[in-house]
Protein backbone atom coordinates (compact mmCIF):
# COMPACT_ATOMS: atom_id res chain seq x y z
CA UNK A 1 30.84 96.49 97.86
CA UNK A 2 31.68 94.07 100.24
CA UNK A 3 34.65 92.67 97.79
CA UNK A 4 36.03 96.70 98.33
CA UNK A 5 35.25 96.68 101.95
CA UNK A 6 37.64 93.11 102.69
CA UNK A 7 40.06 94.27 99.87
CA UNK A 8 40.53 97.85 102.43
CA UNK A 9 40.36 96.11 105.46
CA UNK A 10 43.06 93.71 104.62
CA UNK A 11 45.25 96.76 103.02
CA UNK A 12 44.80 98.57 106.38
CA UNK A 13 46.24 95.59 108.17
CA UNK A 14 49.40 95.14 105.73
CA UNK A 15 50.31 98.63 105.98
CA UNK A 16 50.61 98.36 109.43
CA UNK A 17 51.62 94.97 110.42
CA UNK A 18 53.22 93.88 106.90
CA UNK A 19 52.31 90.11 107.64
CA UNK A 20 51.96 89.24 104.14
CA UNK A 21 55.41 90.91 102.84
CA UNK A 22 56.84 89.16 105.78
CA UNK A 23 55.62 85.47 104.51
CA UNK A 24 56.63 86.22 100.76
CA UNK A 25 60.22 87.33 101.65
CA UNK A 26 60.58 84.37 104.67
CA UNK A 27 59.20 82.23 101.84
CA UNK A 28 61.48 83.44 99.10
CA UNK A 29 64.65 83.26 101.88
CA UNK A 30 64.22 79.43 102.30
CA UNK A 31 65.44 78.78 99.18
CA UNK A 32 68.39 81.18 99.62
CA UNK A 33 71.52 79.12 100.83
CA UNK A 34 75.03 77.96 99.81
CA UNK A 35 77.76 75.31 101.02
CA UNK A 36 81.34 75.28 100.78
CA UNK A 37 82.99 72.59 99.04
CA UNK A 38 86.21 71.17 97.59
CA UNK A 39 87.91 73.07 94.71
CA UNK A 40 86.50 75.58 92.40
CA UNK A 41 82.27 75.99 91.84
CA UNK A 42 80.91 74.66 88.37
CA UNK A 43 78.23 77.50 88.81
CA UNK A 44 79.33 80.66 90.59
CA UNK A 45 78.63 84.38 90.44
CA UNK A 46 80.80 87.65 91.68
CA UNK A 47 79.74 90.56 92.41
CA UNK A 48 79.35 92.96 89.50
CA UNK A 49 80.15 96.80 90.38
CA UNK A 50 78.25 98.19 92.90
CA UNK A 51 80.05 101.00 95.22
CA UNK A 52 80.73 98.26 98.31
CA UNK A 53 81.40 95.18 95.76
CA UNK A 54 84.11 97.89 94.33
CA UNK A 55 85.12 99.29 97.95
CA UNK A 56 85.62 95.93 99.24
CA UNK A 57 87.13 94.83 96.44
CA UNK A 58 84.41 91.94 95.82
CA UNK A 59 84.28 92.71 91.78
CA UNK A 60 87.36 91.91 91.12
CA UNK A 61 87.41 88.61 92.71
CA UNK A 62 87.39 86.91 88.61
CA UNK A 63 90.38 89.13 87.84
CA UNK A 64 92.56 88.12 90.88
CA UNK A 65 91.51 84.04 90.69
CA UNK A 66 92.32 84.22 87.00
CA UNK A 67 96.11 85.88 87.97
CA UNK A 68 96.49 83.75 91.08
CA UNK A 69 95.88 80.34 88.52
CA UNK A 70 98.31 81.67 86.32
CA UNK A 71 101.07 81.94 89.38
CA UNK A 72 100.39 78.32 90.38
CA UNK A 73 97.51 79.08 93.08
CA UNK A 74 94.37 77.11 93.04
CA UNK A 75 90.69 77.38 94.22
CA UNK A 76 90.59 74.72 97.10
CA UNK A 77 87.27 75.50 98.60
CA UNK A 78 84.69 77.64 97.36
CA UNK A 79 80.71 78.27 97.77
CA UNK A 80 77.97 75.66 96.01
CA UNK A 81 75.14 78.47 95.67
CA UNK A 82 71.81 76.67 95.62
CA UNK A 83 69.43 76.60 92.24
CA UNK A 84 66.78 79.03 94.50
CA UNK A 85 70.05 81.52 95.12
CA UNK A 86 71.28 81.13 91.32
CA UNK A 87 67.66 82.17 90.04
CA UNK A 88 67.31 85.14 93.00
CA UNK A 89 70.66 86.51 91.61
CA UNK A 90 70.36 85.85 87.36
CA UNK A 91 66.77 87.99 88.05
CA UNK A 92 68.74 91.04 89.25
CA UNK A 93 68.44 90.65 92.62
CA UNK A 94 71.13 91.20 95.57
CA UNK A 95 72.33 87.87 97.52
CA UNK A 96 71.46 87.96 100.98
CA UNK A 97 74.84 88.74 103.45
CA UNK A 98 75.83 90.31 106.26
CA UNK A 99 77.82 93.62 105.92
CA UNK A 100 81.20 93.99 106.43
CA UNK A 101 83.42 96.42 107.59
CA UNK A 102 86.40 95.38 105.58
CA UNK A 103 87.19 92.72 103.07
CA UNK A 104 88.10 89.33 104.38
CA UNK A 105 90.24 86.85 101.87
CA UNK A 106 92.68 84.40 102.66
CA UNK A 107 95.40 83.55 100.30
CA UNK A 108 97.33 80.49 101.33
CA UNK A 109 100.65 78.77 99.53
CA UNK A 110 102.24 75.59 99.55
CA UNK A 111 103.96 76.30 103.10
CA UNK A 112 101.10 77.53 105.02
CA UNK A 113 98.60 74.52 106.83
CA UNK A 114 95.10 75.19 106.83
């Protein structure tokens, strides 16, 4: 009984406070980063097509960097997404970012200085 009583009490306290979802998630988050770096990533995933990766145009990133190569462009910086971030997105899960209001890319050619 008292195994029920503990197993209640600390239920109670997670529904209201949610201290325990809060240290798996923060916990889970640590691992969750990325770095930009010179030319194009060895490891690297795009958005598939979910209604804001498709509104913002995010899903067809592949498609465009694939056209862009064949005109003479080139990747010369793009995000390193940690192993913790590869294995949070292969599962399924959503990357963490901030939303956006509109799509932000920035093509450059051979005139323009960075």
């Amino acid at each position: 009984m008292g195994v029920l009583a503990w197993t209640v009490a600390v239920a109670a306290l997670e529904m209201r406070t949610s201290r325990i979802q809060a240290r798996v998630f923060s916990g889970m988050a640590a691992g969750l980063s990325y770095r930009v770096g010179d030319g194009p990533s060895p490891a690297i995933r795009f958005p598939g097509h979910g209604p804001y990766d498709v509104r913002m145009g995010y899903a067809r990133i592949p498609e465009w960097q694939t056209r862009l190569n064949a005109s003479g462009y080139e990747v010369r910086a793009q995000a390193r997404w940690s192993a913790g971030l590869l294995r949070h997105v292969e599962k399924g899960l959503f990357p963490p970012y901030a939303e956006k209001t509109k799509a932000g890319i920035a093509l450059y050619d051979h005139r323009e200085i960075c």
